[in-house]
PDB file of N, CA and C in Angstrom:
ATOM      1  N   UNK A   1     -11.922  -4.571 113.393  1.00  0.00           N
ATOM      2  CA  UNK A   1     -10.929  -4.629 114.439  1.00  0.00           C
ATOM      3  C   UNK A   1      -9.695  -5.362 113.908  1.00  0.00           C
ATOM      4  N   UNK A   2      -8.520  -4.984 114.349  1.00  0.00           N
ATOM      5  CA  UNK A   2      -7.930  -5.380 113.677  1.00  0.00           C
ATOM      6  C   UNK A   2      -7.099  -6.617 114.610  1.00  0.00           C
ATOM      7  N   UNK A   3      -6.509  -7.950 113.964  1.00  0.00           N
ATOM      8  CA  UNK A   3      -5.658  -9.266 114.609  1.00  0.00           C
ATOM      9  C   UNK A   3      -4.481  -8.906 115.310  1.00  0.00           C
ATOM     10  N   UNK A   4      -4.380  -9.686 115.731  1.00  0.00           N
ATOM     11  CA  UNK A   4      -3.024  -9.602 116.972  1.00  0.00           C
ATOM     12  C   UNK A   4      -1.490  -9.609 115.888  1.00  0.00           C
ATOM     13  N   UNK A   5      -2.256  -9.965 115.168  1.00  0.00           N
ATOM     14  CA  UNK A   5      -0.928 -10.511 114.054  1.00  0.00           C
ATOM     15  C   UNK A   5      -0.506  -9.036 113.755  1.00  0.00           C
ATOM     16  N   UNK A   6      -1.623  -8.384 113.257  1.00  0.00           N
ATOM     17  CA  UNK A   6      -1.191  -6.888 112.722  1.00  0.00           C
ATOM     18  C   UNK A   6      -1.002  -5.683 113.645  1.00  0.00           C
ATOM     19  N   UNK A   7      -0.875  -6.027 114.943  1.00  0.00           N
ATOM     20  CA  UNK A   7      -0.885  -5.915 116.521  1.00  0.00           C
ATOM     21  C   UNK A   7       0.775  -5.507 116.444  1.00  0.00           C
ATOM     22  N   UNK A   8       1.170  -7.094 116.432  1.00  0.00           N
ATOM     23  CA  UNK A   8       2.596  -7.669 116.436  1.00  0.00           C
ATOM     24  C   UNK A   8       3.643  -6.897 115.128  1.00  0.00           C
ATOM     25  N   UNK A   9       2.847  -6.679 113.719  1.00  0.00           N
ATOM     26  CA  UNK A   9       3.485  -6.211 112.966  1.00  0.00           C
ATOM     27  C   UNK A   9       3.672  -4.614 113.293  1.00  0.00           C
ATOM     28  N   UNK A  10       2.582  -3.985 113.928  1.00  0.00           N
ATOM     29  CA  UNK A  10       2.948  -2.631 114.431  1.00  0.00           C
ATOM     30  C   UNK A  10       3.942  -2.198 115.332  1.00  0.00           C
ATOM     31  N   UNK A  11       4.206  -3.149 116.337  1.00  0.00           N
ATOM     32  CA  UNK A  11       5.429  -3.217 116.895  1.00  0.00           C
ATOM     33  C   UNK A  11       6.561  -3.851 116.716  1.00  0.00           C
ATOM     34  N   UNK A  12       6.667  -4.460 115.233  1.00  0.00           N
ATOM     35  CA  UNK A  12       8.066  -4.977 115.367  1.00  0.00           C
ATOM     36  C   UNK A  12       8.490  -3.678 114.500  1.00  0.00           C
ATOM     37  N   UNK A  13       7.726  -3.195 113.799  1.00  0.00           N
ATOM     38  CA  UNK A  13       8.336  -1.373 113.061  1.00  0.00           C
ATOM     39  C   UNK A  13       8.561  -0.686 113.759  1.00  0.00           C
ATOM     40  N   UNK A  14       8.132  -0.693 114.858  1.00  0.00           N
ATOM     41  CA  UNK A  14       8.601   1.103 115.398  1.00  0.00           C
ATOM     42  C   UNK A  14       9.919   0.014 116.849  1.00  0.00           C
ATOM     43  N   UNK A  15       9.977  -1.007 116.571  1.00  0.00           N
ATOM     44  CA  UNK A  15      11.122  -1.437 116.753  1.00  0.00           C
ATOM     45  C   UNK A  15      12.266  -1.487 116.058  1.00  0.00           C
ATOM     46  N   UNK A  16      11.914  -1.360 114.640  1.00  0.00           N
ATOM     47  CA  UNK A  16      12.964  -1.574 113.528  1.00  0.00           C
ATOM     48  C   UNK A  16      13.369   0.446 113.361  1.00  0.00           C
ATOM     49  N   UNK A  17      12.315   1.314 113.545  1.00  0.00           N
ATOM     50  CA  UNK A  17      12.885   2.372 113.068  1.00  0.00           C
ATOM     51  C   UNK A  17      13.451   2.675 114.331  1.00  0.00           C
ATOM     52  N   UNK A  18      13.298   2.408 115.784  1.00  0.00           N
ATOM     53  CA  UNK A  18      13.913   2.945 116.997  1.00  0.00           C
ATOM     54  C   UNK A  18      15.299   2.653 117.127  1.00  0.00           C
ATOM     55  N   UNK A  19      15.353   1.329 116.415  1.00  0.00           N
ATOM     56  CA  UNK A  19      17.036   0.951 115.611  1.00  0.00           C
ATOM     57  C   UNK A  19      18.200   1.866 114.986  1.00  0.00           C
ATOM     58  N   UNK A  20      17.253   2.861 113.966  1.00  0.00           N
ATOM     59  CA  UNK A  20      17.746   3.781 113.116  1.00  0.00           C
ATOM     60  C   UNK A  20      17.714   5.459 113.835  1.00  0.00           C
ATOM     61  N   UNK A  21      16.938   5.752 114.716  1.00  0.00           N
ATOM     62  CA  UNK A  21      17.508   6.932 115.324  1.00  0.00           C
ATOM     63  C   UNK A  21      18.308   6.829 117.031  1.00  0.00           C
ATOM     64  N   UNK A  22      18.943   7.936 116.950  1.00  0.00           N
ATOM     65  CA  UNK A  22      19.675   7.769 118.146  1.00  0.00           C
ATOM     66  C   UNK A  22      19.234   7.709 119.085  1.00  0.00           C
ATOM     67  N   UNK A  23      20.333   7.329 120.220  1.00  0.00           N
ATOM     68  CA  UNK A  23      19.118   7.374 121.418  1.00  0.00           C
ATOM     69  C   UNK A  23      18.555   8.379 122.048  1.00  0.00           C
ATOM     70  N   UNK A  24      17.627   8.607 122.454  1.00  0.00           N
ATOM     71  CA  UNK A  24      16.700   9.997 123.185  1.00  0.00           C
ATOM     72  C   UNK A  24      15.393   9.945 123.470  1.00  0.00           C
ATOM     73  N   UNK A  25      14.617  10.840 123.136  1.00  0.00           N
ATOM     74  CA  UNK A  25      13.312  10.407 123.341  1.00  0.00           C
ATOM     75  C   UNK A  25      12.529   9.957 122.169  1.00  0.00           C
ATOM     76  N   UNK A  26      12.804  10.266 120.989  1.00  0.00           N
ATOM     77  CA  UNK A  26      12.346   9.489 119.867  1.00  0.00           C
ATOM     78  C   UNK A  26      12.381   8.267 120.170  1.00  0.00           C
ATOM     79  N   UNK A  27      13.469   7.461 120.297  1.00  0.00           N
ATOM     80  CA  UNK A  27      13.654   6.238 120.633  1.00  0.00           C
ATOM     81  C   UNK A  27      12.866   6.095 121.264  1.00  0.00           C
ATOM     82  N   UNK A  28      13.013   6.730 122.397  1.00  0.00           N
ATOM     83  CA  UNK A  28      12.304   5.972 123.803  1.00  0.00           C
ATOM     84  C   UNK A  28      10.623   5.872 123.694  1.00  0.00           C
ATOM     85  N   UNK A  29      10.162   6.781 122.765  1.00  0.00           N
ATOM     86  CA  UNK A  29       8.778   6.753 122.353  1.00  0.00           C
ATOM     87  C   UNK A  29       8.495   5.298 121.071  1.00  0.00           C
ATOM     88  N   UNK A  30       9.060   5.517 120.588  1.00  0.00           N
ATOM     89  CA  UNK A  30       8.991   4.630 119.771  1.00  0.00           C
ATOM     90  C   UNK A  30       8.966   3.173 120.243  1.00  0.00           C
ATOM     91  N   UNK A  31       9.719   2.773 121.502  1.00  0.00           N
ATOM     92  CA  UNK A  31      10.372   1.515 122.310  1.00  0.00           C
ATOM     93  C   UNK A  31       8.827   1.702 123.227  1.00  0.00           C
ATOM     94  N   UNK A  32       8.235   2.581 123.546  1.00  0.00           N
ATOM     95  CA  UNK A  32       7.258   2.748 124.326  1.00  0.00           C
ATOM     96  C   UNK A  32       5.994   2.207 123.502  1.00  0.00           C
ATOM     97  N   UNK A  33       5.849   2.603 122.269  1.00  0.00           N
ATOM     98  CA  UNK A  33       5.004   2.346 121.174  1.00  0.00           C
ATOM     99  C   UNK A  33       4.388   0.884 121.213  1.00  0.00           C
ATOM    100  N   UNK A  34       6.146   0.325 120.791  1.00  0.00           N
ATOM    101  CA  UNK A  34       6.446  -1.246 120.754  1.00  0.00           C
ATOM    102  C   UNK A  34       5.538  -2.066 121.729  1.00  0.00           C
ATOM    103  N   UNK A  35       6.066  -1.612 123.188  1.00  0.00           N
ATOM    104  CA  UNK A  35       5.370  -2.126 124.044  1.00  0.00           C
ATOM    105  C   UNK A  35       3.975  -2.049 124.190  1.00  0.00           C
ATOM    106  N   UNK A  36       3.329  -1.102 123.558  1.00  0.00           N
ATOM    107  CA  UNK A  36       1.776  -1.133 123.749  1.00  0.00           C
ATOM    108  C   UNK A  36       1.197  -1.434 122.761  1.00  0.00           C
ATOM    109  N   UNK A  37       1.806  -1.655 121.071  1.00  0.00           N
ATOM    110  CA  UNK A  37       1.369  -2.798 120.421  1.00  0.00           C
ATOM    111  C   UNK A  37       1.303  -4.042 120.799  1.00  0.00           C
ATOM    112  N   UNK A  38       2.391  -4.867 121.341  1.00  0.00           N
ATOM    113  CA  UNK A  38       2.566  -5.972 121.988  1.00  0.00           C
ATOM    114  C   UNK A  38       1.597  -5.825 122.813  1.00  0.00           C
ATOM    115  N   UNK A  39       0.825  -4.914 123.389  1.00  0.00           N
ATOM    116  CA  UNK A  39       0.088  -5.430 125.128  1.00  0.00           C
ATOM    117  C   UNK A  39      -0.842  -5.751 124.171  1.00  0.00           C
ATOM    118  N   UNK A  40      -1.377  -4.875 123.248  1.00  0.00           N
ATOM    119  CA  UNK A  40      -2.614  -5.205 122.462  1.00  0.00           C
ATOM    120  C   UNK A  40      -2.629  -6.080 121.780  1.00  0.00           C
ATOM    121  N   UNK A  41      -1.617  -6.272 120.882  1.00  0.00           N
ATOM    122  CA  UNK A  41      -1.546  -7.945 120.515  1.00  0.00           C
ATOM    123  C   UNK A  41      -2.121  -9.229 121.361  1.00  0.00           C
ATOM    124  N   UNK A  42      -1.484  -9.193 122.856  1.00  0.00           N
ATOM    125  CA  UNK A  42      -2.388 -10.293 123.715  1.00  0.00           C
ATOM    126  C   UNK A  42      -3.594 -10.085 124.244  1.00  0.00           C
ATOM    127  N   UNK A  43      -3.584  -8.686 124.244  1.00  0.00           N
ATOM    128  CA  UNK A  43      -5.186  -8.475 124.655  1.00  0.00           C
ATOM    129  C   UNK A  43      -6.310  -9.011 123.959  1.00  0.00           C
ATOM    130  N   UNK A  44      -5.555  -8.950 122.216  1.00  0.00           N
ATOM    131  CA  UNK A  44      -6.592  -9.634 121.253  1.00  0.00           C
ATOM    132  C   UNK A  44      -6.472 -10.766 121.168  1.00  0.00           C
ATOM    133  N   UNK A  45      -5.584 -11.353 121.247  1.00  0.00           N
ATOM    134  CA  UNK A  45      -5.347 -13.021 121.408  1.00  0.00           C
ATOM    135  C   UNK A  45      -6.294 -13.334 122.402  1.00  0.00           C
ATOM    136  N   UNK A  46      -5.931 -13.032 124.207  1.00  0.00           N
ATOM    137  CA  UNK A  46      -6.595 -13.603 124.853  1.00  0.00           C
ATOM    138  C   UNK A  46      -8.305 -13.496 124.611  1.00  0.00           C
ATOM    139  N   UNK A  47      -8.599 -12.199 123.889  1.00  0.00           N
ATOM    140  CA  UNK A  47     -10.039 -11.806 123.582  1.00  0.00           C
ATOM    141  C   UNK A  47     -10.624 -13.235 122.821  1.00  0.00           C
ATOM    142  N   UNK A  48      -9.510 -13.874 121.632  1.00  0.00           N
ATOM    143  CA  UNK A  48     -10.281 -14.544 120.426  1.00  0.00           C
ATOM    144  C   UNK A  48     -10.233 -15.955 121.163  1.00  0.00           C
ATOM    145  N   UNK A  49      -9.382 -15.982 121.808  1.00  0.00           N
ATOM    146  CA  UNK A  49      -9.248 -17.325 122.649  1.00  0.00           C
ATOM    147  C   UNK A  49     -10.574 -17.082 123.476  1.00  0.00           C
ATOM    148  N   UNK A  50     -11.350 -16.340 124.164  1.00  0.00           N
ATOM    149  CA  UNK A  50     -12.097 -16.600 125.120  1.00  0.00           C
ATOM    150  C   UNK A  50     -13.564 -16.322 124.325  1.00  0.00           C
ATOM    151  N   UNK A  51     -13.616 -15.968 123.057  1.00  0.00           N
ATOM    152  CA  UNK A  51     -14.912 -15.792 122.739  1.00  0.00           C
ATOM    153  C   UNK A  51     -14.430 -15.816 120.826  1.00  0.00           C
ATOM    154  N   UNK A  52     -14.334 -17.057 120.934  1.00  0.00           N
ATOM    155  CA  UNK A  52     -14.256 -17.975 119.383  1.00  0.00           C
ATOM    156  C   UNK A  52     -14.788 -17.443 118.115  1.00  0.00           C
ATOM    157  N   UNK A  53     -16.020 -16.783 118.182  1.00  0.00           N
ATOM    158  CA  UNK A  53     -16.882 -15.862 117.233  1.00  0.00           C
ATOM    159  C   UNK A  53     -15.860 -15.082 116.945  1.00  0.00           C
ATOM    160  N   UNK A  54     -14.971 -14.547 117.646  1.00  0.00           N
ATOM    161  CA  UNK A  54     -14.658 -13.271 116.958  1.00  0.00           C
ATOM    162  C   UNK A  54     -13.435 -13.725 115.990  1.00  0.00           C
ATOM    163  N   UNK A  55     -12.946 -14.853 116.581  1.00  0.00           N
ATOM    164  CA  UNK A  55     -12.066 -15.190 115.383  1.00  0.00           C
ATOM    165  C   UNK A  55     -12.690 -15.436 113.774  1.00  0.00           C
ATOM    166  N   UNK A  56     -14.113 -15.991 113.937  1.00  0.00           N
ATOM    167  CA  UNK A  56     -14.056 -16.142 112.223  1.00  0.00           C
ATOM    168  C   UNK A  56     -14.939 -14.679 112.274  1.00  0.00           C
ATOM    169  N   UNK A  57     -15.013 -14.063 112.534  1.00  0.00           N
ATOM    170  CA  UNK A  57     -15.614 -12.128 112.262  1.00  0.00           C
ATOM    171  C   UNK A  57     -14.504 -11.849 111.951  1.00  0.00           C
ATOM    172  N   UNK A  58     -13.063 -12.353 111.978  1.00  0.00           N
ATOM    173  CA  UNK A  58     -12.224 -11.235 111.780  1.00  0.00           C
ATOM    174  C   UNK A  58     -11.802 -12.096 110.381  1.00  0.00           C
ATOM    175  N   UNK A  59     -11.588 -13.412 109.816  1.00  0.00           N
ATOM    176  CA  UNK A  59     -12.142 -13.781 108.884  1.00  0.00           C
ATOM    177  C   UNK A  59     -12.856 -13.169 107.964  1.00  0.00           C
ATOM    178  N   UNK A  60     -14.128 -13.799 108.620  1.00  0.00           N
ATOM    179  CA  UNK A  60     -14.993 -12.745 107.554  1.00  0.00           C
ATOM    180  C   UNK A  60     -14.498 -11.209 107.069  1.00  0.00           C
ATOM    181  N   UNK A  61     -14.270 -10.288 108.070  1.00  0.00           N
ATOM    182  CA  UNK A  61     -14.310  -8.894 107.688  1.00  0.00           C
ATOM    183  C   UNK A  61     -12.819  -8.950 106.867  1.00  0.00           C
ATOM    184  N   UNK A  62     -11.345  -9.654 107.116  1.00  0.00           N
ATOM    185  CA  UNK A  62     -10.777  -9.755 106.408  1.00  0.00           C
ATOM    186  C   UNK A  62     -10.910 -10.224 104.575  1.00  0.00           C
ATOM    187  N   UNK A  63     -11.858 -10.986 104.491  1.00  0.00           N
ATOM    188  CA  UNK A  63     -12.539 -11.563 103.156  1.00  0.00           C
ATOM    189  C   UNK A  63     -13.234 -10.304 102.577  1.00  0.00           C
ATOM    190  N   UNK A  64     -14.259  -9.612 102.956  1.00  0.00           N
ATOM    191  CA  UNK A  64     -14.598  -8.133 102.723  1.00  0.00           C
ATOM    192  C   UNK A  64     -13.406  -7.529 102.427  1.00  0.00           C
ATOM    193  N   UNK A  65     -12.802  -7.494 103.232  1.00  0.00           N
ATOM    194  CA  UNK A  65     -11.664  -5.963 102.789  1.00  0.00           C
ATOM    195  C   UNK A  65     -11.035  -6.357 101.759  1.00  0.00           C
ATOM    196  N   UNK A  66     -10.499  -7.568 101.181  1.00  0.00           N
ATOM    197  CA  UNK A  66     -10.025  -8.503 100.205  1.00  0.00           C
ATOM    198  C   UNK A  66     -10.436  -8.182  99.200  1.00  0.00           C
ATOM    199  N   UNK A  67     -11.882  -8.493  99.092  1.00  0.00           N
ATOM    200  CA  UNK A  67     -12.669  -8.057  97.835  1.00  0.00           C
ATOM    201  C   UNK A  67     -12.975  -6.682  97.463  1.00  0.00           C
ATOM    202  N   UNK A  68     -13.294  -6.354  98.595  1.00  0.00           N
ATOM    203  CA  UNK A  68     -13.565  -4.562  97.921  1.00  0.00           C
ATOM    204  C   UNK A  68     -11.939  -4.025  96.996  1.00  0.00           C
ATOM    205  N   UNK A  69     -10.434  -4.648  97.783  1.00  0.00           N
ATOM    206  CA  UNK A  69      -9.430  -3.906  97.759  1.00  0.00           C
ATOM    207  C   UNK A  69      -9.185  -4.171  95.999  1.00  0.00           C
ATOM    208  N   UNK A  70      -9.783  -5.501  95.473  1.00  0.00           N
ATOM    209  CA  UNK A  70      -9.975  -6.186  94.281  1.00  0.00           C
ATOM    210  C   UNK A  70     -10.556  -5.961  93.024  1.00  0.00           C
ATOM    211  N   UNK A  71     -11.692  -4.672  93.571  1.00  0.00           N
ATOM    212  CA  UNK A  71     -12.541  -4.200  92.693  1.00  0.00           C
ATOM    213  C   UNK A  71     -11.942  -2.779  92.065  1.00  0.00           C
TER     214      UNK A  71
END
C-alpha cells in the first residue's frame, strides 16, 4: 500500500502538468485527479494515525522494495 507521502506526490503532478495545458477539460480532470490524491493522502494518514502497525508495515514493505530494487 502505498504512504500518504506518495499520495501527496501524485497530486502535486497532475497539479504541475494541469499548469501546462490550457484550460478545458484536461485541466479540469487533472485538477479533479489532484483532489482525490489529496483525499487519499488523509485517508492514509488518518488510517496510520489510528492503527500504528501499519505505519512500521509500510516501513517494512518499503525496506523490501529497497532491496529487491538493489539486486
Amino acid at each position: 500500500m502505498k504512504t500518504a507521502a506518495e499520495y501527496s506526490k501524485h497530486a502535486e503532478e497532475c497539479r504541475v502538468l494541469a499548469k501546462q495545458v490550457p484550460e478545458g477539460e484536461q485541466r479540469n480532470q487533472l485538477l479533479e485527479m489532484a483532489k482525490t490524491w489529496d483525499t487519499l493522502s488523509a485517508e492514509r494518514e488518518r488510517l496510520v494515525r489510528n492503527r500504528s502497525e501499519l505505519d512500521s508495515a509500510e516501513e517494512s514493505s518499503k525496506a523490501r522494495m529497497s532491496s529487491i530494487r538493489q539486486s
